[in-house]
Protein backbone atom coordinates (compact mmCIF):
# COMPACT_ATOMS: atom_id res chain seq x y z
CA UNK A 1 70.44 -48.27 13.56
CA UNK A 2 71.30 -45.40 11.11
CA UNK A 3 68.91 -46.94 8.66
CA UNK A 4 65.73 -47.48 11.49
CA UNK A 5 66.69 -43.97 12.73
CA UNK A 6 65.96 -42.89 8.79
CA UNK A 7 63.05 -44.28 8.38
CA UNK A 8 61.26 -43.91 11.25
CA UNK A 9 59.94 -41.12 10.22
CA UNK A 10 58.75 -41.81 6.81
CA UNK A 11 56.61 -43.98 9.09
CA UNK A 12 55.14 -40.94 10.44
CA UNK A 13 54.63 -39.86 7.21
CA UNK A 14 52.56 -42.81 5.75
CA UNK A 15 50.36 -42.58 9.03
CA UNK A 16 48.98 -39.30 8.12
CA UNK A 17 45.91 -39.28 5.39
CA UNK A 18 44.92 -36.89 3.55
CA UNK A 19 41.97 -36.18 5.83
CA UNK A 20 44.17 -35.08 8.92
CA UNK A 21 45.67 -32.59 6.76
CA UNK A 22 43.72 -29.31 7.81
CA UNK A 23 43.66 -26.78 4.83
CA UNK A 24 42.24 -23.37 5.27
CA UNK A 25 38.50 -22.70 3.81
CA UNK A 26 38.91 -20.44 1.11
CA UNK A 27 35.46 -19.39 2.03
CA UNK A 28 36.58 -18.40 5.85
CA UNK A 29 36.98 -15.07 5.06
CA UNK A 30 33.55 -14.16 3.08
CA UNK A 31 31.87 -16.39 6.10
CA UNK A 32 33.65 -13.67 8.55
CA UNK A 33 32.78 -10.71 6.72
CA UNK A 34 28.89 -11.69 6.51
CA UNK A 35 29.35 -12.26 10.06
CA UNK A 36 30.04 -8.69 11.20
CA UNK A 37 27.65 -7.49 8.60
CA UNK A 38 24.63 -9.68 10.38
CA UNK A 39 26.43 -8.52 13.70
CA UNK A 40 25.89 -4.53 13.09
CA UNK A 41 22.89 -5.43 11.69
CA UNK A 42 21.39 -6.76 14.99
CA UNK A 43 22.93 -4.13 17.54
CA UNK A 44 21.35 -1.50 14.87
CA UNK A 45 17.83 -2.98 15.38
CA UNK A 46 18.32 -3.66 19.08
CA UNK A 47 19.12 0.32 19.30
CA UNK A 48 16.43 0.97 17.44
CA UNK A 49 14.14 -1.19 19.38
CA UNK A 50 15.56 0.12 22.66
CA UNK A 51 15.07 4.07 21.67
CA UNK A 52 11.36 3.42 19.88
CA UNK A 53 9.89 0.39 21.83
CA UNK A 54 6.62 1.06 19.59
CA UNK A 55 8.67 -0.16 16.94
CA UNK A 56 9.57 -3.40 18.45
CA UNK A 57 6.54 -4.96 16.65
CA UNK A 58 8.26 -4.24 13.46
CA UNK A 59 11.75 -4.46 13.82
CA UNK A 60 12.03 -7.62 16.23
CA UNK A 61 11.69 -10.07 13.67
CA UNK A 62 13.37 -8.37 11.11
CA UNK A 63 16.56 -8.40 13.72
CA UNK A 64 15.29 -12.35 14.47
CA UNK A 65 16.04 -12.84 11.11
CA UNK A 66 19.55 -11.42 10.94
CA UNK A 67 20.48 -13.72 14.13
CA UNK A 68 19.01 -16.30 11.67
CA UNK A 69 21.67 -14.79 9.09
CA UNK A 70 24.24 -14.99 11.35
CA UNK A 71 23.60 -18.59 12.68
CA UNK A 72 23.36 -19.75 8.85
CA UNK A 73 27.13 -18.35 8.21
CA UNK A 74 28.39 -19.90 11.48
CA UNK A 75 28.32 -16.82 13.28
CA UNK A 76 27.69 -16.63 16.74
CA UNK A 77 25.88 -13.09 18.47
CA UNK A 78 28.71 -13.23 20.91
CA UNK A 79 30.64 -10.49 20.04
CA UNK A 80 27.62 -7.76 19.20
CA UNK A 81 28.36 -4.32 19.00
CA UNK A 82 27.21 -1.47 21.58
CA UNK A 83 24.40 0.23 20.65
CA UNK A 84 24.28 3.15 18.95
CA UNK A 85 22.25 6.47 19.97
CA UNK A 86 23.12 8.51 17.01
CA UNK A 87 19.54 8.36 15.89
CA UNK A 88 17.26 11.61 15.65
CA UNK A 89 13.77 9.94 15.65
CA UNK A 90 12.07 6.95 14.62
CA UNK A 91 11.62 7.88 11.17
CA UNK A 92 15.34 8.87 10.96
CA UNK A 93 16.09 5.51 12.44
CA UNK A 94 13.86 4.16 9.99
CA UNK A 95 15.54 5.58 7.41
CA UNK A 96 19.02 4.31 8.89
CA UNK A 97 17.99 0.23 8.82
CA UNK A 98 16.83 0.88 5.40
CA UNK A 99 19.86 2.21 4.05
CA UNK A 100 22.11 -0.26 5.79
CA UNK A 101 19.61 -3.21 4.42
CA UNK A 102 19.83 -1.93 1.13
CA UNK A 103 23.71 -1.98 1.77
CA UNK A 104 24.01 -5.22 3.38
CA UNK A 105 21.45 -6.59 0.32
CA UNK A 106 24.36 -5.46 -2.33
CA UNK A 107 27.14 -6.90 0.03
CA UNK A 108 25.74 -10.44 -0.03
CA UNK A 109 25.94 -9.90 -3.98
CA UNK A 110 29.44 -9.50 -3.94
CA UNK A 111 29.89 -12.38 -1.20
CA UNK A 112 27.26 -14.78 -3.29
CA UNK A 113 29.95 -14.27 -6.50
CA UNK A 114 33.22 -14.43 -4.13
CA UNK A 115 32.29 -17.93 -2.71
CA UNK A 116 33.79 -20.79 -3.60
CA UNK A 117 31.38 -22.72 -1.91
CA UNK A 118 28.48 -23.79 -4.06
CA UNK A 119 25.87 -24.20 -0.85
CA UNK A 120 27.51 -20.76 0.70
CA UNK A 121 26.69 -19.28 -2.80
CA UNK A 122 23.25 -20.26 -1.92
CA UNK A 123 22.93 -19.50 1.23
CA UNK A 124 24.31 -15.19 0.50
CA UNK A 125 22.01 -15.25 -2.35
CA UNK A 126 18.87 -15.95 -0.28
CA UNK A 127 20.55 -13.28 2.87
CA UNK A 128 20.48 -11.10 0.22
CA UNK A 129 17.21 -11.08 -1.01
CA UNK A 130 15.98 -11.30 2.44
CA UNK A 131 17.68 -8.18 2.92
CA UNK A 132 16.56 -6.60 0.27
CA UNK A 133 12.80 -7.23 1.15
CA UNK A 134 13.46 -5.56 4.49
CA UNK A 135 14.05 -2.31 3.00
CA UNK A 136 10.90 -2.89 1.33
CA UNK A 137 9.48 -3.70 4.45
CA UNK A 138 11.23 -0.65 6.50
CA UNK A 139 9.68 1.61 3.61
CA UNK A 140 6.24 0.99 4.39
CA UNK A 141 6.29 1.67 8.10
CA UNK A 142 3.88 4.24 9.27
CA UNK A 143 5.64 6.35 12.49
């Protein structure tokens, strides 16, 4: 009995593969960062949107691309943030999504070289270029 009672348990043991065992993604935490990034991204252009409705031509797809962002990191737009009304005019808002782009562009540098992840690599390389043409693209908008 003291022998079964012993070894019962290695039983247990032997039953579990390698593939139950659930390790943590080393690459959870760049994923989550590029998340809120995309996140404040979108409830930037939604403000903008909202305050300068002319400009909705513009920046809706540029904020339909960040949800794109977000969806290729496994985010979800769930958890946005509240719009912001700090603005002072569309060209000041302008200005705004440009700097944070050009931000957000240099971010995804940083993320591309932290991730383990040879296809998440990938993925923050070409967020980051993207981003980097929207400044381009904010630049050249008449107001």
């Amino acid at each position: 009995m003291l022998v079964g009672a012993a070894i019962a348990p290695l039983g247990l043991l032997a039953g579990c593969s390698a593939s139950a065992i659930l390790l943590p993604d080393p690459d959870d935490s760049v994923r989550s960062d590029v998340a809120a990034s995309e996140r404040n991204l979108i409830a930037a252009y939604t403000s903008a949107i909202s305050a300068y409705p002319k400009l909705a031509a513009v920046l809706g797809p540029l904020r339909d691309q960040h949800r794109d962002h977000l969806n290729a990191v496994g985010g979800t737009a769930d958890e946005l943030p509240g719009p912001s009304n700090s603005s002072t005019g569309a060209k000041a808002a302008l200005s705004a999504l440009t700097a944070a782009e050009l931000v957000a562009a240099r971010e995804r540098v940083a993320q591309c070289v932290a991730a383990q992840a040879k296809d998440l690599a990938w993925t923050l390389s070409l967020i980051g270029s993207s981003e980097a043409q929207h400044a381009v693209a904010l630049a050249g908008v008449k107001t």
